[in-house]
C-alpha atoms as a PDB file:
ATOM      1  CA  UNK A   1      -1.271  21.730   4.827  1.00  0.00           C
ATOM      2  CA  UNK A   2      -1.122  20.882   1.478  1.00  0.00           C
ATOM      3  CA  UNK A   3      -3.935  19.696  -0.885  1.00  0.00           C
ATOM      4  CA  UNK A   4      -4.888  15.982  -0.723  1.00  0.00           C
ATOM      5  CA  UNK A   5      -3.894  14.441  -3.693  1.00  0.00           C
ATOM      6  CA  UNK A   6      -6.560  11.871  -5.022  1.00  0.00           C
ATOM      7  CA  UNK A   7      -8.277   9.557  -8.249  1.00  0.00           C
ATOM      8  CA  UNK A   8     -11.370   8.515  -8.348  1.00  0.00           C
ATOM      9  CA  UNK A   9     -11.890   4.673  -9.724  1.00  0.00           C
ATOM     10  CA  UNK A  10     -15.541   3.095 -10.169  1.00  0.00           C
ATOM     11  CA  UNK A  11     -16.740   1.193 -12.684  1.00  0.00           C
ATOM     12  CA  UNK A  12     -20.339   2.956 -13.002  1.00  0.00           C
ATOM     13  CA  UNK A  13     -20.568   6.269 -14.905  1.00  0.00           C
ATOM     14  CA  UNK A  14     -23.111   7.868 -12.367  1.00  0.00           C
ATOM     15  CA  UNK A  15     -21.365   7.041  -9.534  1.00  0.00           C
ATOM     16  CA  UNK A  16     -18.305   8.605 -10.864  1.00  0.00           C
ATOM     17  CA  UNK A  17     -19.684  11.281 -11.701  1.00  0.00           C
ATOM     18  CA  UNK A  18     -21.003  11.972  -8.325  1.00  0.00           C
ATOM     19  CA  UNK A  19     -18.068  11.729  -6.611  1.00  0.00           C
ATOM     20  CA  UNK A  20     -16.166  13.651  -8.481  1.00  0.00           C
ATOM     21  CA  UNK A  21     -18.769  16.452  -8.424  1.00  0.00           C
ATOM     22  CA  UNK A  22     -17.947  15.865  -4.213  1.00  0.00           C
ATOM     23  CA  UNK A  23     -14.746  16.105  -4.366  1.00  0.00           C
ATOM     24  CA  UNK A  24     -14.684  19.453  -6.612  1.00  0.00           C
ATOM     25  CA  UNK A  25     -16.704  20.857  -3.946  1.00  0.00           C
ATOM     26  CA  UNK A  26     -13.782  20.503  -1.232  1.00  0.00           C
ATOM     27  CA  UNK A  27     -11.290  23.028  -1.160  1.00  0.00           C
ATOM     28  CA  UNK A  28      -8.144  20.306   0.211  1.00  0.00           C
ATOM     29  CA  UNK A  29      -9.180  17.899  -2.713  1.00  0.00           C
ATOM     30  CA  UNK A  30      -6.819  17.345  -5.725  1.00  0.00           C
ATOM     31  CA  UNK A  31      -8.293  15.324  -8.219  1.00  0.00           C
ATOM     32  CA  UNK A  32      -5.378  14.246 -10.376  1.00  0.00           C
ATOM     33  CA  UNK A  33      -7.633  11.744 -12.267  1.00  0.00           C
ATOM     34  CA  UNK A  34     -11.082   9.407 -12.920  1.00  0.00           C
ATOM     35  CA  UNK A  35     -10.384   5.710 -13.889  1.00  0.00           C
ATOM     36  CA  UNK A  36     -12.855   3.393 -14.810  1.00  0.00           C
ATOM     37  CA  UNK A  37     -11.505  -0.095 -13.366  1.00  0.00           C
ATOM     38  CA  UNK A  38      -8.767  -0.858 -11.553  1.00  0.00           C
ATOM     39  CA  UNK A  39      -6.288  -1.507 -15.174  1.00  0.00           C
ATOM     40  CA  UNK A  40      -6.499   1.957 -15.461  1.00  0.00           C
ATOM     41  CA  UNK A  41      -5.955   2.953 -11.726  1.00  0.00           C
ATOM     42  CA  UNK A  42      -2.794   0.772 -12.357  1.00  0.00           C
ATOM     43  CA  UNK A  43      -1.541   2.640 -15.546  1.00  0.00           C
ATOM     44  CA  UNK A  44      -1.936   5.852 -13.667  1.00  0.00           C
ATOM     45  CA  UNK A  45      -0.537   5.490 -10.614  1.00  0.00           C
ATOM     46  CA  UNK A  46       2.771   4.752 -11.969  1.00  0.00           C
ATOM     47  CA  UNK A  47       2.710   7.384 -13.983  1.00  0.00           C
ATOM     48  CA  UNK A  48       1.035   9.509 -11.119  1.00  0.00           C
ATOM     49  CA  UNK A  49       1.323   8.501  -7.323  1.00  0.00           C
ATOM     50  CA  UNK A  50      -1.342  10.288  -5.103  1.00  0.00           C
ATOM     51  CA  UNK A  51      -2.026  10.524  -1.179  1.00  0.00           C
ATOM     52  CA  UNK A  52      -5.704   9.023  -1.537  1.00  0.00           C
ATOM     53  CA  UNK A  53      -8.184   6.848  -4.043  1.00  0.00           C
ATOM     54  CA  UNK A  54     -11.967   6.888  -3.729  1.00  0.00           C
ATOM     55  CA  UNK A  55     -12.250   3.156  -4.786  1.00  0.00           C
ATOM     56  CA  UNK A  56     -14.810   1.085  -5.698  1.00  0.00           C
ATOM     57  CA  UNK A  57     -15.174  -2.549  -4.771  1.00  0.00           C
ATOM     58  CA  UNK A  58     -17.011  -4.456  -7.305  1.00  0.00           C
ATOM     59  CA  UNK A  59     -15.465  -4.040 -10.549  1.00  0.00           C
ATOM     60  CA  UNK A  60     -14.495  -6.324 -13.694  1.00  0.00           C
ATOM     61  CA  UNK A  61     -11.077  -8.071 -13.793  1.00  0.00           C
ATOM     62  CA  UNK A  62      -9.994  -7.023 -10.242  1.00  0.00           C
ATOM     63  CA  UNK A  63     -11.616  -5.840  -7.298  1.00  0.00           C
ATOM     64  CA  UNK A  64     -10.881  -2.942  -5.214  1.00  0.00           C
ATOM     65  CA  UNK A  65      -9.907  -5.043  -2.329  1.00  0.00           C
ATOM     66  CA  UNK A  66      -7.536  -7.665  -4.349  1.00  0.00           C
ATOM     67  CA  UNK A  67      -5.769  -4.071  -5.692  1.00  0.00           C
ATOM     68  CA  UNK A  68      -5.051  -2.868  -2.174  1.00  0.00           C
ATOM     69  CA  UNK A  69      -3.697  -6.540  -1.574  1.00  0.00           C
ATOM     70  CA  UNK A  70      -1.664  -6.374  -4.606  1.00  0.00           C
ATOM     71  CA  UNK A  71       0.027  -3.213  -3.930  1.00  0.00           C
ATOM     72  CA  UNK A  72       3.413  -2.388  -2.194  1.00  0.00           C
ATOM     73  CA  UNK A  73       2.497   0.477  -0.248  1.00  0.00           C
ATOM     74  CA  UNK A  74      -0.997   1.438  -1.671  1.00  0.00           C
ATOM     75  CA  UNK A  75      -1.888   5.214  -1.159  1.00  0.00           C
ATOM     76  CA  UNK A  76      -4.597   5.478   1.666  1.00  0.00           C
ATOM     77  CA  UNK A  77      -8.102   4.221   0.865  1.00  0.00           C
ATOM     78  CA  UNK A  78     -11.807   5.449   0.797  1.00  0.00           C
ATOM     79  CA  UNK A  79     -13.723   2.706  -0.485  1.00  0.00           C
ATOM     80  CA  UNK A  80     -16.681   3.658  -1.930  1.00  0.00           C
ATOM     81  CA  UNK A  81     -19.381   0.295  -2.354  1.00  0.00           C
ATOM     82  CA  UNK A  82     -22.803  -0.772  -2.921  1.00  0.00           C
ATOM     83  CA  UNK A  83     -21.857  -4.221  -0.403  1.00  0.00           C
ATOM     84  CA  UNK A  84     -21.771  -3.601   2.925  1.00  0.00           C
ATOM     85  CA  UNK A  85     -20.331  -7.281   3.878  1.00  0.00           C
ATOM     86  CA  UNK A  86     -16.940  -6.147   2.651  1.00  0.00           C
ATOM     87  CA  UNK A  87     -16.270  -3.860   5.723  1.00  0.00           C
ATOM     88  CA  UNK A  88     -14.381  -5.930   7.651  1.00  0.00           C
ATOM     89  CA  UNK A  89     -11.909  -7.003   4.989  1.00  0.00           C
ATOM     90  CA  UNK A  90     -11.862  -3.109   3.950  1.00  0.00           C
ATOM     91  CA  UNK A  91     -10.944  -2.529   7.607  1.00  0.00           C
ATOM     92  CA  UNK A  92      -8.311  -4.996   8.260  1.00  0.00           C
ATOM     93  CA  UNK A  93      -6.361  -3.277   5.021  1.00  0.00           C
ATOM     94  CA  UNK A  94      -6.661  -0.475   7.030  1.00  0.00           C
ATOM     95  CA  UNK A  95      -8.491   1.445   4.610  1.00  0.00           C
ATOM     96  CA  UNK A  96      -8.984   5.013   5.715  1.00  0.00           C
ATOM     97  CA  UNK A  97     -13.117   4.698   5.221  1.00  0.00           C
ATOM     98  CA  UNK A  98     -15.816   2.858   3.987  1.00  0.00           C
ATOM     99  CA  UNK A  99     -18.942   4.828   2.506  1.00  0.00           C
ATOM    100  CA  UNK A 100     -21.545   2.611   1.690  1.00  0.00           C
ATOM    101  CA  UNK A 101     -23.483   4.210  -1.324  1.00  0.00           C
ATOM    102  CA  UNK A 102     -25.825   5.761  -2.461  1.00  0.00           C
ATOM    103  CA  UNK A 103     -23.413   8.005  -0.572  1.00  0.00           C
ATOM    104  CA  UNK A 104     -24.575  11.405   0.571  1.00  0.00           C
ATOM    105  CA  UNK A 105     -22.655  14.617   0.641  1.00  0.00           C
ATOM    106  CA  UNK A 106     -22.751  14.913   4.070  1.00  0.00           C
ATOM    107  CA  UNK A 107     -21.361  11.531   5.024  1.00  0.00           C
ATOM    108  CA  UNK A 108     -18.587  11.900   1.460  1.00  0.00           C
ATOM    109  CA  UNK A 109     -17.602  15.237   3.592  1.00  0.00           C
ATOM    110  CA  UNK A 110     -17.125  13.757   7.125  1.00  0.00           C
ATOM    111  CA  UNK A 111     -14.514  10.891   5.300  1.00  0.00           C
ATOM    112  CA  UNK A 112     -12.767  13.973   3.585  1.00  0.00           C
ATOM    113  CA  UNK A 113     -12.209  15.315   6.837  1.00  0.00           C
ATOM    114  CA  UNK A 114     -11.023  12.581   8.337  1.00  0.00           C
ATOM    115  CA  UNK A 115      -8.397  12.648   5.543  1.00  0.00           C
ATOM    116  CA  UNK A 116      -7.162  15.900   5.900  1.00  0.00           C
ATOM    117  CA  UNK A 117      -6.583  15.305   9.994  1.00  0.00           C
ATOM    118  CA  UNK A 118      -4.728  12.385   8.894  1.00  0.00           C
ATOM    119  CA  UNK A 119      -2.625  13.974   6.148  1.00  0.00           C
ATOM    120  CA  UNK A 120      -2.515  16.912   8.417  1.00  0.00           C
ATOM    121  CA  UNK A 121      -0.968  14.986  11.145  1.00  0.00           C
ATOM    122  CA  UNK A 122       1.686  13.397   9.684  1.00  0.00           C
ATOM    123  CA  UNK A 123       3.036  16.776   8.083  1.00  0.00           C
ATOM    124  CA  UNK A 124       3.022  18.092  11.405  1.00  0.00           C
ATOM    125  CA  UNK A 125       4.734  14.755  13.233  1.00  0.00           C
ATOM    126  CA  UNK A 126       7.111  13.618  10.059  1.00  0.00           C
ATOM    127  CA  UNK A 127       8.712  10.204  11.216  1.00  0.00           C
ATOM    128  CA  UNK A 128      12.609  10.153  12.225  1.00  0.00           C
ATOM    129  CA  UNK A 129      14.661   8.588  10.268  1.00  0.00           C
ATOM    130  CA  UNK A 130      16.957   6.074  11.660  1.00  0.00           C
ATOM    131  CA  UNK A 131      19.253   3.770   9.617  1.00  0.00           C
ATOM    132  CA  UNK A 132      18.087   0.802  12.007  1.00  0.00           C
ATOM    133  CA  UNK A 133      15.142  -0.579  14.203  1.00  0.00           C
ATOM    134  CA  UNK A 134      15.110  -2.875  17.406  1.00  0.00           C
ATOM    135  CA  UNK A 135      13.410  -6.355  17.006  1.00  0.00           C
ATOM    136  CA  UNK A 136      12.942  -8.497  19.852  1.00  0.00           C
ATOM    137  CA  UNK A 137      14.465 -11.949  19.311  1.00  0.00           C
ATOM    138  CA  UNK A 138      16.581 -14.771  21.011  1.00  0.00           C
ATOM    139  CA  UNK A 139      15.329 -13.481  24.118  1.00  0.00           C
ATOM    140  CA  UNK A 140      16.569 -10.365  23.417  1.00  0.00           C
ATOM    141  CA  UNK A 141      16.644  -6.766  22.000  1.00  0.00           C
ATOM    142  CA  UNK A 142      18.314  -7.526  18.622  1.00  0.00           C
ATOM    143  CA  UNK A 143      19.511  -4.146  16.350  1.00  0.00           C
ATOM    144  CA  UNK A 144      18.942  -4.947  12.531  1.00  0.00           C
ATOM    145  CA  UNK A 145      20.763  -2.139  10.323  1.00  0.00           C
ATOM    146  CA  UNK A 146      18.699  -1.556   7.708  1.00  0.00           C
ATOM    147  CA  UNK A 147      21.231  -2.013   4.900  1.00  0.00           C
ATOM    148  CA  UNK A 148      22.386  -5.334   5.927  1.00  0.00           C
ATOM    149  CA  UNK A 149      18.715  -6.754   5.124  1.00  0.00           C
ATOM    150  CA  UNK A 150      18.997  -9.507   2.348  1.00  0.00           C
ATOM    151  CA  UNK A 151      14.835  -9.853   2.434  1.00  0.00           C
ATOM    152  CA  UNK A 152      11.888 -10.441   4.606  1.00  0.00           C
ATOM    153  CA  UNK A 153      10.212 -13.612   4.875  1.00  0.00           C
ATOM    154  CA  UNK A 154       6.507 -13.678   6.573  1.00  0.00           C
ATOM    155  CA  UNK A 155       5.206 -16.393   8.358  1.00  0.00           C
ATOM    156  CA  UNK A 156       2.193 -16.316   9.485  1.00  0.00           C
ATOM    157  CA  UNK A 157       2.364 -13.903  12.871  1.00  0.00           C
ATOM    158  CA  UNK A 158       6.035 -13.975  13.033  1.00  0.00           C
ATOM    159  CA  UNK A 159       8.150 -12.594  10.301  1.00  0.00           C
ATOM    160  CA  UNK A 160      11.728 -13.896   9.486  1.00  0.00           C
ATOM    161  CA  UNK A 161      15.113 -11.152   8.853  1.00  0.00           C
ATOM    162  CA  UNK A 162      17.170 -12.258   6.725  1.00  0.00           C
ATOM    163  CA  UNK A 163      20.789 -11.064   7.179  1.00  0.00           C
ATOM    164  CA  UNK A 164      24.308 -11.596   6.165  1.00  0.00           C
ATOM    165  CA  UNK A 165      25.028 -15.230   7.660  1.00  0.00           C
ATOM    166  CA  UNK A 166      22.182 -15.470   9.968  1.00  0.00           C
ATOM    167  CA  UNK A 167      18.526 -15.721  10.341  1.00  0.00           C
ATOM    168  CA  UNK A 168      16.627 -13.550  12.923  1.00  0.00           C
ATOM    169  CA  UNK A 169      12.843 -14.400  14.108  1.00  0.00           C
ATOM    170  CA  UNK A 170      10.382 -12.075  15.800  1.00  0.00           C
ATOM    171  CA  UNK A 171       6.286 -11.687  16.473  1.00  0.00           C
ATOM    172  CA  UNK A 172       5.129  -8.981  14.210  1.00  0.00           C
ATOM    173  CA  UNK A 173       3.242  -9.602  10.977  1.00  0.00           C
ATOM    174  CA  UNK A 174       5.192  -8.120   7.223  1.00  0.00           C
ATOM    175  CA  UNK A 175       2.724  -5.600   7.435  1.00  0.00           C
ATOM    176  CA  UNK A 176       3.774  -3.612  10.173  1.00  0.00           C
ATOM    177  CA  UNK A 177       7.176  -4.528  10.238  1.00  0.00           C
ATOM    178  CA  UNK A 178       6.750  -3.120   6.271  1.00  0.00           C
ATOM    179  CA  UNK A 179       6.170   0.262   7.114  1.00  0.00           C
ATOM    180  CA  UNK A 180       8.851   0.691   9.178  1.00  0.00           C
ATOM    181  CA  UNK A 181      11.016   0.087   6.579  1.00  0.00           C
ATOM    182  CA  UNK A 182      12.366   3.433   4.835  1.00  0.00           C
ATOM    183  CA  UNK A 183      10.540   4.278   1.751  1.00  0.00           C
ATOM    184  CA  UNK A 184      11.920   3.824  -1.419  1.00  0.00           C
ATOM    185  CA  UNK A 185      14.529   0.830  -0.392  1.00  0.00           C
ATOM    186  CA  UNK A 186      12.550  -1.964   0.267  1.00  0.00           C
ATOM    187  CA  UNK A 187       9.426  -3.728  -2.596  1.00  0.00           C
ATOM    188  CA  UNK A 188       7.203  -6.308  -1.113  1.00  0.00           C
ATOM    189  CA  UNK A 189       7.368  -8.635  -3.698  1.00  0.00           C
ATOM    190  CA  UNK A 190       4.939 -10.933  -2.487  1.00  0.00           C
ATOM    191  CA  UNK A 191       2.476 -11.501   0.298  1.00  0.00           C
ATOM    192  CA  UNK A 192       5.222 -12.843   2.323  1.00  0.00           C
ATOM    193  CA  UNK A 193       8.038 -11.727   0.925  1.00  0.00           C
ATOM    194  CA  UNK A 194       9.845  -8.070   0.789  1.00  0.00           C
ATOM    195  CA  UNK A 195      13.278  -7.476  -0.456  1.00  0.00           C
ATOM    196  CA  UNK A 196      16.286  -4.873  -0.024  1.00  0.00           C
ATOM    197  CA  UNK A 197      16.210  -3.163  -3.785  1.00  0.00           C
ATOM    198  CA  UNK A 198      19.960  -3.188  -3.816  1.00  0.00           C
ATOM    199  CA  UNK A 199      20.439  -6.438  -2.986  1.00  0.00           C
ATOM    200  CA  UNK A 200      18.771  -8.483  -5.877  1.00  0.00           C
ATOM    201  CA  UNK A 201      21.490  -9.883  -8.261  1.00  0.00           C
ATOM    202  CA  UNK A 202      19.162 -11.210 -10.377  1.00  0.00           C
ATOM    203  CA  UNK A 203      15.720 -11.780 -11.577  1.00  0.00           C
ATOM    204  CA  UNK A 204      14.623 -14.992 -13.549  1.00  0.00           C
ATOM    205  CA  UNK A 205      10.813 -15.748 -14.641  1.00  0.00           C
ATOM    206  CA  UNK A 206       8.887 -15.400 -10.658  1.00  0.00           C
ATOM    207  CA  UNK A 207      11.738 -15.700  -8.977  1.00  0.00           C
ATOM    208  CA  UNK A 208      14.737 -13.030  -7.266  1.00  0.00           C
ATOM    209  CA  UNK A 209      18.303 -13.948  -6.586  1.00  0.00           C
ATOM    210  CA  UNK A 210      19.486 -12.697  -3.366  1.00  0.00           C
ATOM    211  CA  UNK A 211      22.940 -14.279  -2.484  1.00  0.00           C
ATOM    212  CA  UNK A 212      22.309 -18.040  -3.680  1.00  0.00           C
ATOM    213  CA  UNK A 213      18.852 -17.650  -2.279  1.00  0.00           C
ATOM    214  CA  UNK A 214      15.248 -17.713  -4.033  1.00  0.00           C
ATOM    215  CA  UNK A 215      12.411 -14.821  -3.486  1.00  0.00           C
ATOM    216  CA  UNK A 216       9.311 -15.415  -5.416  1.00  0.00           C
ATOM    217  CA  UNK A 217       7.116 -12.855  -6.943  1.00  0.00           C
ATOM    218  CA  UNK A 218       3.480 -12.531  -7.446  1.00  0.00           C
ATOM    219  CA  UNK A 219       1.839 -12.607 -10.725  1.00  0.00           C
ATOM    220  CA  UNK A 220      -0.468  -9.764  -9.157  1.00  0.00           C
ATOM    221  CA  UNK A 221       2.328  -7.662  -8.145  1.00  0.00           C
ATOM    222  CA  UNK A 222       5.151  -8.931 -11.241  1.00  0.00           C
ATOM    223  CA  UNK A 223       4.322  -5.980 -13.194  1.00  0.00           C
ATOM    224  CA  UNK A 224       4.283  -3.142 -10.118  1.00  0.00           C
ATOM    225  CA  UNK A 225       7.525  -4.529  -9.077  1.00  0.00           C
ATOM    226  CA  UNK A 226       9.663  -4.612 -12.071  1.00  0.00           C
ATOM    227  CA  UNK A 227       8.139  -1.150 -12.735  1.00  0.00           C
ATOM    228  CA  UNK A 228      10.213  -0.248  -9.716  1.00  0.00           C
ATOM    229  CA  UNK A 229      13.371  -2.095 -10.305  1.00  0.00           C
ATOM    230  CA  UNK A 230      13.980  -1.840 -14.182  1.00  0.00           C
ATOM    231  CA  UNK A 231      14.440   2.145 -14.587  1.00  0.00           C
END
């Protein structure tokens, strides 16, 4: 397998400081970088993508959970917090663990390994790649072809597909139906919003131009997606 990838992001010197003595102590660790708030975890990320971030919660201008939120397709998460009442929201974003802190070697080891079975099991069972998915809708098993989506609009527990002259409606949340999108085609633009890259015609102040229709984009995730769209 190879070595986990990860950056370390906490606003308090100590605490970084510890963990990064943690991680230098464990072999499958890669630590590509330490930021101090979650601007710089930002800056670097687009100028180095990793497979994991130790992140902190509490931090000034943005917290850890309103990052993961405002990210496309955030790496995987360890938070790392003084607050324990943030589990729950750390655990609906699917976060990978949540060490509560002062953290101890012990317990910082047992999330590492947790990482590398995860990271080890998805080198071992790489997805398929197909150039469509099934959706169930009207009733019935619908094929969408993944390059005939326009953009993805989220509504609440059902998630609209936009296509070529029609509209198709299933149960599934943008989250999951997100990630199994292929990489590197789609950008979630907004909470409830994801577009086909090659498919905007236009972008004007918040808003994309998909064949005479409107996709807004978040001021928390304007700068993330133009980084991905202007090259």
């Amino acid at each position: 397998m190879n070595n986990i990838t990860c950056i370390i992001t906490d606003d308090e010197p100590f605490a970084r400081k510890g963990l990064q003595g943690y991680v230098e102590k464990i072999s499958f660790l890669d630590l590509k970088g330490v930021c101090e708030d979650a601007l710089q975890l930002s800056d670097m990320l687009q100028q180095q993508p990793v497979d994991l971030l130790f992140l902190d919660i509490q931090m000034p201008h943005i917290t850890g959970i309103d990052f993961i939120k405002a990210l496309a397709r955030p790496p995987k998460v360890i938070f790392t917090t003084a607050y324990e009442q943030y589990a729950l929201q750390g655990f609906e974003l699917d976060v990978m663990d949540y060490l509560l802190k002062p953290i101890s070697y012990d317990r910082f080891l047992k999330a590492a390994w947790k990482a590398r079975d995860y990271f080890a099991l998805r080198e071992s069972n790489p997805a398929t790649t197909t150039p469509y998915i099934f959706i169930k809708a009207n009733g019935k098993l619908e094929k969408v072809n993944f390059d005939e989506i326009l953009f993805i609009e989220g509504m609440e527990n059902y998630v609209a597909i936009h296509l070529p002259g029609k509209k198709l409606i299933t149960h599934s949340t943008i989250k999951s139906l997100f990630e199994k999108l292929p990489q590197g085609q789609f950008l979630q633009t907004h909470k409830s919003f994801i577009v086909a890259i090659n498919k905007v015609e236009s972008i004007e102040g918040n808003m994309m131009h998909i064949q005479k229709q409107q996709v807004p984009i978040s001021k928390y995730m304007r700068e993330a997606v133009l980084g991905q769209i202007i090259k």
